[in-house]
PDB file of N, CA and C in Angstrom:
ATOM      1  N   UNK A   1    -148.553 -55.428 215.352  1.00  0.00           N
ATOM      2  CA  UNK A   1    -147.334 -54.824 214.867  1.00  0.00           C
ATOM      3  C   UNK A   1    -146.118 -55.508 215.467  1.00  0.00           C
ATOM      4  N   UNK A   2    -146.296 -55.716 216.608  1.00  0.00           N
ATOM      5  CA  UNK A   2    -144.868 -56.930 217.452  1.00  0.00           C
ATOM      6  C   UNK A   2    -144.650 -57.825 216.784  1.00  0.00           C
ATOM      7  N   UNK A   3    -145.639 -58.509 216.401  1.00  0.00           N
ATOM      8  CA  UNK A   3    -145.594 -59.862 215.550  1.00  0.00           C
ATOM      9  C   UNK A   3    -144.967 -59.526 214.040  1.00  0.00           C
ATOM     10  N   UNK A   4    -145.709 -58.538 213.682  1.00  0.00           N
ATOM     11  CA  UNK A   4    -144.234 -58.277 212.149  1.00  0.00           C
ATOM     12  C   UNK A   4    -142.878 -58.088 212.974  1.00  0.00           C
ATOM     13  N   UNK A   5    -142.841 -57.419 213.642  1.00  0.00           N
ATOM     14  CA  UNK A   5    -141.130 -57.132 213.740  1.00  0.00           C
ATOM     15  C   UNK A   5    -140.354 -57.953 214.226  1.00  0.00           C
ATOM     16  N   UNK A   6    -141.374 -58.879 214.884  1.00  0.00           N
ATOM     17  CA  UNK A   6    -140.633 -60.452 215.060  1.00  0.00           C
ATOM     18  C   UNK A   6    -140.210 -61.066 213.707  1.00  0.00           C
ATOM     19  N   UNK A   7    -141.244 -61.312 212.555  1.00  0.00           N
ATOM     20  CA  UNK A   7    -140.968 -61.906 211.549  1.00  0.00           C
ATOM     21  C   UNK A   7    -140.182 -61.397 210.932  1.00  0.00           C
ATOM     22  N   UNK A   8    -139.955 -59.973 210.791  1.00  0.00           N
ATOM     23  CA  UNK A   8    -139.056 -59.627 210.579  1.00  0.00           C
ATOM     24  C   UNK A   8    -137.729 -59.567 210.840  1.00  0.00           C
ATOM     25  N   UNK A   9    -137.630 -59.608 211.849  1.00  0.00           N
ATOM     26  CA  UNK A   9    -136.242 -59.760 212.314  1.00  0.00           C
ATOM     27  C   UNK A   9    -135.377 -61.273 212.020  1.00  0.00           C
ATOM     28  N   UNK A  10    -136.756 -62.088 212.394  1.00  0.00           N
ATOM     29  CA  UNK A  10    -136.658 -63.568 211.993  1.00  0.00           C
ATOM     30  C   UNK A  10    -136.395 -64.288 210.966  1.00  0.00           C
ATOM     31  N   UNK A  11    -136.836 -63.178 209.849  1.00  0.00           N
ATOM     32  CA  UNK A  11    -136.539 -63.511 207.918  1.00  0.00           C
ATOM     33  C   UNK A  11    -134.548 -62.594 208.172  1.00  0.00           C
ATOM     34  N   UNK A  12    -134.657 -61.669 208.760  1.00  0.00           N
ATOM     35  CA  UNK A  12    -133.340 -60.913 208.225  1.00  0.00           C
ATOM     36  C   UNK A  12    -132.364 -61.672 208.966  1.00  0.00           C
ATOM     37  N   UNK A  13    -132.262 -62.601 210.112  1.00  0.00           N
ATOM     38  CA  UNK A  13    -131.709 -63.974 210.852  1.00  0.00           C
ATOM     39  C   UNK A  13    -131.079 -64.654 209.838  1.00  0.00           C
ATOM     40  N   UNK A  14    -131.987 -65.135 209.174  1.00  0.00           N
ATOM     41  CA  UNK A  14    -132.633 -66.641 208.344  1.00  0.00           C
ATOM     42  C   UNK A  14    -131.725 -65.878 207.000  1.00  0.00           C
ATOM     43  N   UNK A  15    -131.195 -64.749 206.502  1.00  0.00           N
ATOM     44  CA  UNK A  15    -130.922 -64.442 205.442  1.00  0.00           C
ATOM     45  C   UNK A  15    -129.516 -65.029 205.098  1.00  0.00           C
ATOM     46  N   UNK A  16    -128.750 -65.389 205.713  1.00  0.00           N
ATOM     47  CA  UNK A  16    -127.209 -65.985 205.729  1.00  0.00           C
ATOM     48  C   UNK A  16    -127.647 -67.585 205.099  1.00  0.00           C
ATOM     49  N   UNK A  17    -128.780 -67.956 205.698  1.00  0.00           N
ATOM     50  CA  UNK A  17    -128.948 -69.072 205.908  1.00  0.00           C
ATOM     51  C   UNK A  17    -129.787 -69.841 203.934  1.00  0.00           C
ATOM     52  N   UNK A  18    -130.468 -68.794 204.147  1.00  0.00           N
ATOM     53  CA  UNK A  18    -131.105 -68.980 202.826  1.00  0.00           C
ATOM     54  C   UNK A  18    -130.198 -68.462 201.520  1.00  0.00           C
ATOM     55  N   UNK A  19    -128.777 -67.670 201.596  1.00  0.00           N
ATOM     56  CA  UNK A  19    -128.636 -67.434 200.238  1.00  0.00           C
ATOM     57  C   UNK A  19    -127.208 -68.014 200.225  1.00  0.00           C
ATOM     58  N   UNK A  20    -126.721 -68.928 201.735  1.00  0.00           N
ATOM     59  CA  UNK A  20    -125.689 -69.524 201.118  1.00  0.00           C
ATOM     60  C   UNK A  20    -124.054 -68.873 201.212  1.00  0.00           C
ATOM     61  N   UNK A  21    -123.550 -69.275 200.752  1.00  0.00           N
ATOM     62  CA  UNK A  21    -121.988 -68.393 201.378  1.00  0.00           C
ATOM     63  C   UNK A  21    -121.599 -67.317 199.877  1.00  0.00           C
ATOM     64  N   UNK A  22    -121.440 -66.397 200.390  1.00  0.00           N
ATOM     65  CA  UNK A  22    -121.454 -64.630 199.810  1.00  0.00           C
ATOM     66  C   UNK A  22    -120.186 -65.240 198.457  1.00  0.00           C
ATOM     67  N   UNK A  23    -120.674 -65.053 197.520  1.00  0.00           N
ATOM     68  CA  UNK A  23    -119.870 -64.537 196.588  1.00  0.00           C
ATOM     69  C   UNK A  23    -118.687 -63.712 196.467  1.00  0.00           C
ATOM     70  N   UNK A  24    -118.715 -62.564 197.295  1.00  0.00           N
ATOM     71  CA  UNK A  24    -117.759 -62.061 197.466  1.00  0.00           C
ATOM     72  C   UNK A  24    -116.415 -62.475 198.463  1.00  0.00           C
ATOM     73  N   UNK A  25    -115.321 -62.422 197.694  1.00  0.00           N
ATOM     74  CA  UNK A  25    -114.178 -63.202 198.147  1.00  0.00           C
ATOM     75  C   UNK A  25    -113.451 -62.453 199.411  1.00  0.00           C
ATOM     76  N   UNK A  26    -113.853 -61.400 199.196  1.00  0.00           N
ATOM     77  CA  UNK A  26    -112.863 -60.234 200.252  1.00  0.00           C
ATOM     78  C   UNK A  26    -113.843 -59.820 201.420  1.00  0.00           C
ATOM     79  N   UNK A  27    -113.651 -58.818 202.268  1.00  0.00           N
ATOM     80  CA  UNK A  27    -114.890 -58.163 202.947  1.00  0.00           C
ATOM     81  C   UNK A  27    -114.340 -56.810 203.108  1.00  0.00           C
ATOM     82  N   UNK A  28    -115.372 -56.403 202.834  1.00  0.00           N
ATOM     83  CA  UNK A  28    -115.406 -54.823 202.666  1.00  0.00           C
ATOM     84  C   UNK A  28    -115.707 -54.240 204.174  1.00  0.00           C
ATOM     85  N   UNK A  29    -114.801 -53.571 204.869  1.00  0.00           N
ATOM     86  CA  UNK A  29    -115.676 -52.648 206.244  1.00  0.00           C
ATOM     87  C   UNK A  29    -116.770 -51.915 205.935  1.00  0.00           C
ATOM     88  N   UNK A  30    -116.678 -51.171 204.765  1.00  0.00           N
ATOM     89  CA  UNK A  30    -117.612 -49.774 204.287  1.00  0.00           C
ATOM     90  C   UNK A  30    -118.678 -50.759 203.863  1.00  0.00           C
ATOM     91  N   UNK A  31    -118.950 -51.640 203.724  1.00  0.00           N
ATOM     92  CA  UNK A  31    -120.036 -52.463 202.764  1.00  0.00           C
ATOM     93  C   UNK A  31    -121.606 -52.029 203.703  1.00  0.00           C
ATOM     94  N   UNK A  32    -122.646 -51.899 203.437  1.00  0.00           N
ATOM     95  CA  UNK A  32    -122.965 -51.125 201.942  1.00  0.00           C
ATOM     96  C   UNK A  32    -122.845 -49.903 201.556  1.00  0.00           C
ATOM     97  N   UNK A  33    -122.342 -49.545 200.466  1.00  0.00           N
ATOM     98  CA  UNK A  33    -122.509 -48.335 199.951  1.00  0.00           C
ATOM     99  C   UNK A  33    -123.799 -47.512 199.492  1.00  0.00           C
ATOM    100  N   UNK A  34    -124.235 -48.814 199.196  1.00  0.00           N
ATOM    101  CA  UNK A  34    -125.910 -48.438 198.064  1.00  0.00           C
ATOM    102  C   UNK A  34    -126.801 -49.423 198.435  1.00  0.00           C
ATOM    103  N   UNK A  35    -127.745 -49.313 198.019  1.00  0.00           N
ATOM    104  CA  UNK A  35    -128.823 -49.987 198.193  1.00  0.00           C
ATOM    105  C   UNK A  35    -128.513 -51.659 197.533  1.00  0.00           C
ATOM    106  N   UNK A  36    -129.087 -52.270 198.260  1.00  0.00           N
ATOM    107  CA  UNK A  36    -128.898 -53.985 198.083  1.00  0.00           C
ATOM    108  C   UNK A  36    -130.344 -54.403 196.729  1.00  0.00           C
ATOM    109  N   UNK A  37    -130.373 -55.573 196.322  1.00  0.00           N
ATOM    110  CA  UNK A  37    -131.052 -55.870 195.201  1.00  0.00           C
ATOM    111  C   UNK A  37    -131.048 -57.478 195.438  1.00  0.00           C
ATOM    112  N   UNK A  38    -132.793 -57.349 195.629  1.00  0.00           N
ATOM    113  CA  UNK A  38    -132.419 -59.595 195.975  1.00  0.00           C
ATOM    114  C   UNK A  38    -133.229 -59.496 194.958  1.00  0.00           C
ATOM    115  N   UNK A  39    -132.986 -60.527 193.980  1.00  0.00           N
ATOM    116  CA  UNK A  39    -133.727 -60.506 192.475  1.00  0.00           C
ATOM    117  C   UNK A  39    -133.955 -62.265 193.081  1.00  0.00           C
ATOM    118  N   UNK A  40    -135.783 -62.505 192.658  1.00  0.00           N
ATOM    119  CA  UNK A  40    -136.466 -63.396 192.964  1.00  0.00           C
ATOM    120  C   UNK A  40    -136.861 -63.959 191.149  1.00  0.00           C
ATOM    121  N   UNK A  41    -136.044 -65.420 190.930  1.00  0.00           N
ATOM    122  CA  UNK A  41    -136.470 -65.663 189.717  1.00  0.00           C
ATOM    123  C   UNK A  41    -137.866 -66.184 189.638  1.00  0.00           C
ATOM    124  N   UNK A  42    -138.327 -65.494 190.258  1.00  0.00           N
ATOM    125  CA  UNK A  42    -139.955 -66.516 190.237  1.00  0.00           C
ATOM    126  C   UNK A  42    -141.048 -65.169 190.063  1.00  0.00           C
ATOM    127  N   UNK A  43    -142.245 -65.228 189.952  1.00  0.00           N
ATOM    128  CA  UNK A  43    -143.302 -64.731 189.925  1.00  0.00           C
ATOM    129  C   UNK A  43    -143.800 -63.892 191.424  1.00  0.00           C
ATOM    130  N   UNK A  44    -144.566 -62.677 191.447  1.00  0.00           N
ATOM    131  CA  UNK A  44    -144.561 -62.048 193.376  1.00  0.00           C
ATOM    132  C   UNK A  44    -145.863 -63.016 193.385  1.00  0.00           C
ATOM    133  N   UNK A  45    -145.666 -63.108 194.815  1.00  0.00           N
ATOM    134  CA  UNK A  45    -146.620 -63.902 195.409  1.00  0.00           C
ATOM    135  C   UNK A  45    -146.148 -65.206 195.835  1.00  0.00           C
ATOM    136  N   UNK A  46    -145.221 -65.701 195.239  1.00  0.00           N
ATOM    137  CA  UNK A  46    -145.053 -66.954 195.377  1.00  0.00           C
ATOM    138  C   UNK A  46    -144.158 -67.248 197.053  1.00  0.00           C
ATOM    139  N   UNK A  47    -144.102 -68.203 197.262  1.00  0.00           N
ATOM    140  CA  UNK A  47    -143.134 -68.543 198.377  1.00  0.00           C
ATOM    141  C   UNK A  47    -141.741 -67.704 198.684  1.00  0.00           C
ATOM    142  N   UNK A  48    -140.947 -67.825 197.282  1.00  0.00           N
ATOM    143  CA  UNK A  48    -139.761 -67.114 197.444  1.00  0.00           C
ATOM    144  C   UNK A  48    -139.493 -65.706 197.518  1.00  0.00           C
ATOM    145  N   UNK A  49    -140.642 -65.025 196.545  1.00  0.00           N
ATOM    146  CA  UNK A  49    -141.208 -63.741 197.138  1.00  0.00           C
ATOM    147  C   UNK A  49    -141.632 -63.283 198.553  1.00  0.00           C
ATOM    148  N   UNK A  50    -142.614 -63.964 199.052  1.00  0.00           N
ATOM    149  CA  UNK A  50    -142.907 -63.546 200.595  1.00  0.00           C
ATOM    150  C   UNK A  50    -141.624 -63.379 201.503  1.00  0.00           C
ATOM    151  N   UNK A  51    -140.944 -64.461 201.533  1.00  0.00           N
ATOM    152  CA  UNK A  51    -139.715 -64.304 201.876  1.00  0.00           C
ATOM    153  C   UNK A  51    -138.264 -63.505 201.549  1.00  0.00           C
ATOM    154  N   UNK A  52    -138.377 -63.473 200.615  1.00  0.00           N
ATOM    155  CA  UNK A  52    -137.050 -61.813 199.887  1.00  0.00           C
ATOM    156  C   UNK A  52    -138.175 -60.824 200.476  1.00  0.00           C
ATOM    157  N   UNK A  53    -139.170 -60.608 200.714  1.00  0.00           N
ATOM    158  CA  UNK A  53    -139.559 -59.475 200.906  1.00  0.00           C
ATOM    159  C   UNK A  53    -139.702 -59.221 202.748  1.00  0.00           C
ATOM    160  N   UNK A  54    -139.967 -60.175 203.048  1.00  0.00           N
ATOM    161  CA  UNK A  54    -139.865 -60.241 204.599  1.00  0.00           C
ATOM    162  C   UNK A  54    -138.355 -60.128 204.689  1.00  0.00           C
ATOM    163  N   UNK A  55    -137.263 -60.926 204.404  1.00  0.00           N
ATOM    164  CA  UNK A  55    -135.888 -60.378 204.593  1.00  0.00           C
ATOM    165  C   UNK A  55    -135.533 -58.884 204.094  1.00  0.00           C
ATOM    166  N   UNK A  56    -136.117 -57.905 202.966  1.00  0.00           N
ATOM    167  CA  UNK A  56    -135.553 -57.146 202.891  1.00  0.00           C
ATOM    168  C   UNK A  56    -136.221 -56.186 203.902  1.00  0.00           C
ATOM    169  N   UNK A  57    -137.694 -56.512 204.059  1.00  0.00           N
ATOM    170  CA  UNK A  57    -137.726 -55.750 205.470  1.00  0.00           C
ATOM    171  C   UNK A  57    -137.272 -55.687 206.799  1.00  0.00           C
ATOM    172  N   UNK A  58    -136.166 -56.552 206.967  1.00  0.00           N
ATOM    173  CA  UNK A  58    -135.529 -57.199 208.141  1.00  0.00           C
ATOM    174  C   UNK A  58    -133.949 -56.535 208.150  1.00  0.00           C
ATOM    175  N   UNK A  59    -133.825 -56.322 206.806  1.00  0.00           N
ATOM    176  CA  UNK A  59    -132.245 -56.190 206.524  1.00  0.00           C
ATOM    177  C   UNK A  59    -132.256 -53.989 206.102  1.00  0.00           C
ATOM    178  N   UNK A  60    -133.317 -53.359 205.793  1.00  0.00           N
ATOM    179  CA  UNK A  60    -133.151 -52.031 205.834  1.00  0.00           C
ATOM    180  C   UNK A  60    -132.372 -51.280 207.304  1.00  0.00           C
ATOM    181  N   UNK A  61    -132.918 -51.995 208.243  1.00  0.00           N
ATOM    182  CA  UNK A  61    -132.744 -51.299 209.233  1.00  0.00           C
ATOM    183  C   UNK A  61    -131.274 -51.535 209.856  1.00  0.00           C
ATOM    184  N   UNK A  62    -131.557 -53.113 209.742  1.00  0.00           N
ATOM    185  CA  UNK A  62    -129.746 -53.542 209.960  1.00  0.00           C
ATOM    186  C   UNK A  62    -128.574 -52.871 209.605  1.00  0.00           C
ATOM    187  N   UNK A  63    -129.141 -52.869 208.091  1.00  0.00           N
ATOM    188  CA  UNK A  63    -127.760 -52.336 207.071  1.00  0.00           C
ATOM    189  C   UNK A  63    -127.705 -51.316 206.766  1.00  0.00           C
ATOM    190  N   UNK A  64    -129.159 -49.991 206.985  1.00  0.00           N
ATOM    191  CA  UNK A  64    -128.788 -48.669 206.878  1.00  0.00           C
ATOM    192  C   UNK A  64    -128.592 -48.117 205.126  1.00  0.00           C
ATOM    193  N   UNK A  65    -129.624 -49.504 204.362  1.00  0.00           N
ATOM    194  CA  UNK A  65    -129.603 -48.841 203.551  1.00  0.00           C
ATOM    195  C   UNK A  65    -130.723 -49.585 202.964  1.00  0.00           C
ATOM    196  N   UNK A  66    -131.207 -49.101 202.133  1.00  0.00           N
ATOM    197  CA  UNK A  66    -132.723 -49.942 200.545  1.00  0.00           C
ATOM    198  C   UNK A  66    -132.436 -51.010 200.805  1.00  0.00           C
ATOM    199  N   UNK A  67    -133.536 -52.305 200.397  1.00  0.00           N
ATOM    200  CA  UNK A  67    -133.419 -53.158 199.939  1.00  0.00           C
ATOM    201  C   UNK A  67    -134.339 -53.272 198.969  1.00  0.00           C
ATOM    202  N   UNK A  68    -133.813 -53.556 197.889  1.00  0.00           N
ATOM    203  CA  UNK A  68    -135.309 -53.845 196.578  1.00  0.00           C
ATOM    204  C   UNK A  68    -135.283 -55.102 195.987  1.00  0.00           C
ATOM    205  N   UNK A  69    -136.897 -55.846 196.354  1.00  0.00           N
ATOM    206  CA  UNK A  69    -136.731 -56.895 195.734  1.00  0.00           C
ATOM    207  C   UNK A  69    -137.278 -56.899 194.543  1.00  0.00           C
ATOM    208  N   UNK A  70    -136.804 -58.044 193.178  1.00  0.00           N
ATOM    209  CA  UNK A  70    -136.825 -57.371 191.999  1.00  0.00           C
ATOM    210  C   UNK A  70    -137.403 -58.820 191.212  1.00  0.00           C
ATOM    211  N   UNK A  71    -138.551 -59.322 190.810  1.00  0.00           N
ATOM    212  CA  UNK A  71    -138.712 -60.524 190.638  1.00  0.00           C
ATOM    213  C   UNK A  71    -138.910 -60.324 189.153  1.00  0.00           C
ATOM    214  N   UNK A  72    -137.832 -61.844 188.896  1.00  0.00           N
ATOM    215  CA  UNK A  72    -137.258 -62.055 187.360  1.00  0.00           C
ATOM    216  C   UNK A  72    -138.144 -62.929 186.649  1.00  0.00           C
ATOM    217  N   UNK A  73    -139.023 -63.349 186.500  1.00  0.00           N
ATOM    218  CA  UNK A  73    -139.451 -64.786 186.306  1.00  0.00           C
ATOM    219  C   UNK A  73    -139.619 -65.230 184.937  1.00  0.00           C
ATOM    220  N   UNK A  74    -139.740 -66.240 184.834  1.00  0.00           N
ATOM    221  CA  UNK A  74    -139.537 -66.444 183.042  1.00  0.00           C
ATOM    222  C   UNK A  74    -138.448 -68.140 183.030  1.00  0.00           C
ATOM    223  N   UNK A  75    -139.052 -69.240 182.487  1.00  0.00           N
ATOM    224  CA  UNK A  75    -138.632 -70.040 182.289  1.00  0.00           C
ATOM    225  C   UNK A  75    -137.664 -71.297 182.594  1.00  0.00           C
ATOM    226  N   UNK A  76    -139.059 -71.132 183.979  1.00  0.00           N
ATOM    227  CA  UNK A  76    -138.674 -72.174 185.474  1.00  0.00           C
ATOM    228  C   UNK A  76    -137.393 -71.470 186.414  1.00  0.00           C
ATOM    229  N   UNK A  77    -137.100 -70.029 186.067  1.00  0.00           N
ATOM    230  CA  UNK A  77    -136.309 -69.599 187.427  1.00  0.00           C
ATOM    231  C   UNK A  77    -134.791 -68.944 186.066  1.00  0.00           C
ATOM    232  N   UNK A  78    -134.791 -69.410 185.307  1.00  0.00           N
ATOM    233  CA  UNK A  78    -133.451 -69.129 184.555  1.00  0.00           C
ATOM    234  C   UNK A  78    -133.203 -67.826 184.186  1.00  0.00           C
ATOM    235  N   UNK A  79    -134.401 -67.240 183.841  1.00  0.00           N
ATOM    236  CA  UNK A  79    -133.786 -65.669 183.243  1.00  0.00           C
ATOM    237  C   UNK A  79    -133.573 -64.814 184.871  1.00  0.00           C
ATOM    238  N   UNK A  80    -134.300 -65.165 185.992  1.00  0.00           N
ATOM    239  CA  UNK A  80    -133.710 -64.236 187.010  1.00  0.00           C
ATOM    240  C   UNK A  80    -132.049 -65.028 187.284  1.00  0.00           C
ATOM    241  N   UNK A  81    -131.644 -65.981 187.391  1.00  0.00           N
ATOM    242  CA  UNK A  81    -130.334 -66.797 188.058  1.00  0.00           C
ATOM    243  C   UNK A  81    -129.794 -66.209 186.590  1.00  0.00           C
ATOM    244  N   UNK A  82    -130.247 -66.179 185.727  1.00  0.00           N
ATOM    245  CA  UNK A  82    -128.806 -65.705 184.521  1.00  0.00           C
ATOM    246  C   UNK A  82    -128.746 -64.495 185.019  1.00  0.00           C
ATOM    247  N   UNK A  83    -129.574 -63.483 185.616  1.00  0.00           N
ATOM    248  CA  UNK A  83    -129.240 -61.918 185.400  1.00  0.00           C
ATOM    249  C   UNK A  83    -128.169 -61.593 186.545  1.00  0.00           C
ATOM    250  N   UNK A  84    -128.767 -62.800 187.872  1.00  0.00           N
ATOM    251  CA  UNK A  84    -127.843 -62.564 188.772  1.00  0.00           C
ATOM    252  C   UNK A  84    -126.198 -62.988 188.616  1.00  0.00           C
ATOM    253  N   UNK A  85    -126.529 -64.088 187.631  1.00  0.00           N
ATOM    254  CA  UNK A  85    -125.035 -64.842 187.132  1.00  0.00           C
ATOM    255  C   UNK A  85    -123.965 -63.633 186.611  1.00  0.00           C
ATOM    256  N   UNK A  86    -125.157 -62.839 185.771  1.00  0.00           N
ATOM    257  CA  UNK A  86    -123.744 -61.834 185.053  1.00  0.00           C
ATOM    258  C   UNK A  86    -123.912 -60.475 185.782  1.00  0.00           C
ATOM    259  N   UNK A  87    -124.329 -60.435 186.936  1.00  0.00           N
ATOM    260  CA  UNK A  87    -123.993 -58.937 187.857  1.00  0.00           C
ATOM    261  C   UNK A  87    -122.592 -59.209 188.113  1.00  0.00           C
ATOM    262  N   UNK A  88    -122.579 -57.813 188.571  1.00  0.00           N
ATOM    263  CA  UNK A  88    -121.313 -57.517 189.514  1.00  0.00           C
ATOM    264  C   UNK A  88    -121.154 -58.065 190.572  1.00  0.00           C
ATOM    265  N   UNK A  89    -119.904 -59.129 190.943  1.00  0.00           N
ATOM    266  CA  UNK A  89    -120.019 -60.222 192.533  1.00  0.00           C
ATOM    267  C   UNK A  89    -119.370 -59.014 192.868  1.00  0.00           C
ATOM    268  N   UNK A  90    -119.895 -57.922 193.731  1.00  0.00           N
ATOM    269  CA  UNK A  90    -119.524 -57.275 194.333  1.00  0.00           C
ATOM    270  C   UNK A  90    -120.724 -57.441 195.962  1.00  0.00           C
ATOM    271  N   UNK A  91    -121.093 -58.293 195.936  1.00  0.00           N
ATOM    272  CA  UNK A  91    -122.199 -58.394 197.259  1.00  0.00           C
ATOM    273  C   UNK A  91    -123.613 -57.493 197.331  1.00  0.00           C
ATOM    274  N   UNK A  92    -124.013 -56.904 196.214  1.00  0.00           N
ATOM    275  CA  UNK A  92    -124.789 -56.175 196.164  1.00  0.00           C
ATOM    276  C   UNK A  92    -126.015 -56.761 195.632  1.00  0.00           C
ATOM    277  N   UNK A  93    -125.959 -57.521 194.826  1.00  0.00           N
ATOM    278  CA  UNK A  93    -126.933 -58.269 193.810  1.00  0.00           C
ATOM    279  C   UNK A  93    -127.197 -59.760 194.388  1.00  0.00           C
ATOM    280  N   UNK A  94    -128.275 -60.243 195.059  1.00  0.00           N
ATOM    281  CA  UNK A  94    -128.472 -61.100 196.440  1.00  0.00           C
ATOM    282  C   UNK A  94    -129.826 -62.145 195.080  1.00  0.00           C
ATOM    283  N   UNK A  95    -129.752 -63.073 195.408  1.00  0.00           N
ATOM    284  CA  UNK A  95    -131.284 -63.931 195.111  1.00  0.00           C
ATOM    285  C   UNK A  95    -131.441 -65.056 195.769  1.00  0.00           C
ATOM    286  N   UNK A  96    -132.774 -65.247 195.902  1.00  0.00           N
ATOM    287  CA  UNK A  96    -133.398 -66.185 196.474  1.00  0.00           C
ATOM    288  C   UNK A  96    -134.422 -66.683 195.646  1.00  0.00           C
ATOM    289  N   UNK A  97    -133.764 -68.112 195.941  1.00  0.00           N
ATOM    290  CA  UNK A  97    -134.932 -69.575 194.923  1.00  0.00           C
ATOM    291  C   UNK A  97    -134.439 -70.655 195.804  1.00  0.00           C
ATOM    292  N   UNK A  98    -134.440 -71.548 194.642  1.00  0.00           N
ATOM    293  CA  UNK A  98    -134.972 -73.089 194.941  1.00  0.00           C
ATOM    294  C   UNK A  98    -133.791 -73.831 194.788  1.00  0.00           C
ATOM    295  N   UNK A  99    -133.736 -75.260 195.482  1.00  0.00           N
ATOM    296  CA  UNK A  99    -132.551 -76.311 194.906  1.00  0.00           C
ATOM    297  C   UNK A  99    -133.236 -76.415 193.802  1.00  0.00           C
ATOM    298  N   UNK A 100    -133.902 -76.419 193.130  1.00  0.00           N
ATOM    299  CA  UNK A 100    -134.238 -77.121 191.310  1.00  0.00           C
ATOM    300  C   UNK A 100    -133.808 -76.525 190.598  1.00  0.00           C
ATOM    301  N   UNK A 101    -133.677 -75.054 191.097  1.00  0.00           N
ATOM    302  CA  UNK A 101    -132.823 -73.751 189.728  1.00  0.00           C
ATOM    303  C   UNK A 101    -131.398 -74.812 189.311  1.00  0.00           C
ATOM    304  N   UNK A 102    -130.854 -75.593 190.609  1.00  0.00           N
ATOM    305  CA  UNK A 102    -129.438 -75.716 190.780  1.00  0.00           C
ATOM    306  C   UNK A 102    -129.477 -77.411 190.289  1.00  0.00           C
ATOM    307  N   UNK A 103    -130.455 -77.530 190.433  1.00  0.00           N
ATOM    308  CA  UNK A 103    -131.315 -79.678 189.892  1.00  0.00           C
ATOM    309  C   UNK A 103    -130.879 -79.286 188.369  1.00  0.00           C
ATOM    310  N   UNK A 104    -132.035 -77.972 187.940  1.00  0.00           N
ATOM    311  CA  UNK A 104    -132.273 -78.471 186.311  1.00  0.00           C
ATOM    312  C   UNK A 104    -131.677 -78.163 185.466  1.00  0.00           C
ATOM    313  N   UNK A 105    -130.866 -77.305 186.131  1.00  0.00           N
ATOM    314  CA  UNK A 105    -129.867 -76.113 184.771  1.00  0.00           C
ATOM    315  C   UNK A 105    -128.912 -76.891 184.250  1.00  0.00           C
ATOM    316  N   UNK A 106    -128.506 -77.922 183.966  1.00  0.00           N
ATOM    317  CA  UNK A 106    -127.750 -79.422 183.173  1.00  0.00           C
ATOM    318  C   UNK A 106    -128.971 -79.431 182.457  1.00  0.00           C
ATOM    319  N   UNK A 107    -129.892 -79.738 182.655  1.00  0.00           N
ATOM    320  CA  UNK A 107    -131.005 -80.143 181.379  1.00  0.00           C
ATOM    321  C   UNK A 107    -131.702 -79.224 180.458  1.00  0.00           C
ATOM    322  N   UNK A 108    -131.871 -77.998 181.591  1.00  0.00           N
ATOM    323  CA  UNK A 108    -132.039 -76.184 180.205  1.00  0.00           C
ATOM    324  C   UNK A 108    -131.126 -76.049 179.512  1.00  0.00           C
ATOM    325  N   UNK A 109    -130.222 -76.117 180.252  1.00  0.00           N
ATOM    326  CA  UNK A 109    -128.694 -75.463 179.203  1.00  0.00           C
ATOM    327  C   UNK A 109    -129.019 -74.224 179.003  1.00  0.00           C
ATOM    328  N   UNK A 110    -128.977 -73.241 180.308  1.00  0.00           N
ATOM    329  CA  UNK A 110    -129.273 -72.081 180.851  1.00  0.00           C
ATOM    330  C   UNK A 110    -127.911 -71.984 180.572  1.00  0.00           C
ATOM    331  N   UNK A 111    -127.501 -70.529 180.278  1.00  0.00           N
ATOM    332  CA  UNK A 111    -126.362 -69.583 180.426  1.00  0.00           C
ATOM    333  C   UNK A 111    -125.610 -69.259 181.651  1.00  0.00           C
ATOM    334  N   UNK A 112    -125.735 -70.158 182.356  1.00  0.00           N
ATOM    335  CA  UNK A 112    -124.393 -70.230 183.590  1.00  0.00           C
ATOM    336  C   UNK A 112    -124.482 -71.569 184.252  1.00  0.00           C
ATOM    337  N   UNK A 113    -123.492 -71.630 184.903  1.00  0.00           N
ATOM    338  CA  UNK A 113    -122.811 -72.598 185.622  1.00  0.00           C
ATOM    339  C   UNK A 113    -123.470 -72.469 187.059  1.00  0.00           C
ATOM    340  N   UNK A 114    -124.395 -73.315 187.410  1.00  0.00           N
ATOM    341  CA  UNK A 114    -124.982 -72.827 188.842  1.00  0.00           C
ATOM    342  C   UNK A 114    -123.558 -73.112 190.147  1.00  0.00           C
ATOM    343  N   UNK A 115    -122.864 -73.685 189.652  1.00  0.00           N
ATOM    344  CA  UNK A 115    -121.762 -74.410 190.723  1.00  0.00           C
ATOM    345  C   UNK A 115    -120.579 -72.999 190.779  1.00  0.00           C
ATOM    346  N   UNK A 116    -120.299 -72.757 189.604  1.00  0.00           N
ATOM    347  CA  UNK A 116    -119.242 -71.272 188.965  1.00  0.00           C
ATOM    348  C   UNK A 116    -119.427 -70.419 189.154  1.00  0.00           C
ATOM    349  N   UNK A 117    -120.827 -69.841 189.042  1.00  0.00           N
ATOM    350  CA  UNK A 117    -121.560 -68.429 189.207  1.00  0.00           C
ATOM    351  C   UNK A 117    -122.265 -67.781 190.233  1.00  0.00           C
ATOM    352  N   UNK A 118    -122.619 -69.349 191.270  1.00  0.00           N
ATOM    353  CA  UNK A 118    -123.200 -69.310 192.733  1.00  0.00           C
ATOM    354  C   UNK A 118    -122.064 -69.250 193.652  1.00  0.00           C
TER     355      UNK A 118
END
């Protein structure tokens, strides 16, 4: 049981690190209000899954509130990065993937701008 709460703590560390600089332009003191949402465009099981799920077990306790991870998958990563593209940038709606979502989306001609929307 030590050894999860190490990894745990160790994925909810690592979470700044893996999703990159926050969307949100302002900072909220009250932040969170509600429960957080890391939407995984990939399939459970996979790499990026183990990990949103080890961070959201890392980040309940921190932040004092849910974390649900929510995996999108469907057509190399695009339908989860579009759903996150058109949430609310209010800091609530979190994902974790790959540099290739951000490689291939010039050649899908996916519905967002990975550079605009990230």
């Amino acid at each position: 049981m030590h050894g999860q709460a190490k990894l745990s703590r160790r994925a909810a560390l690592s979470v700044p690190l893996a999703f990159g600089r926050p969307a949100v332009a302002t900072a909220q003191a009250d932040w969170p209000l509600r429960p957080l949402r890391i939407v995984v465009p990939f399939a459970p099981g996979a790499s990026n899954d183990l990990i949103a799920r080890a961070a959201a077990i890392g980040l309940q306790p921190l932040l004092g509130v849910g974390v649900a991870v929510e995996n999108r998958a469907g057509a190399g990563g695009a339908i989860g990065s579009a759903a996150v593209a058109q949430s609310q940038p209010d800091g609530y709606t979190l994902m974790i993937a790959s540099t290739s979502l951000t490689i291939t989306a010039p050649v899908q001609k996916v519905p967002y701008d990975p550079v605009r929307d990230f």
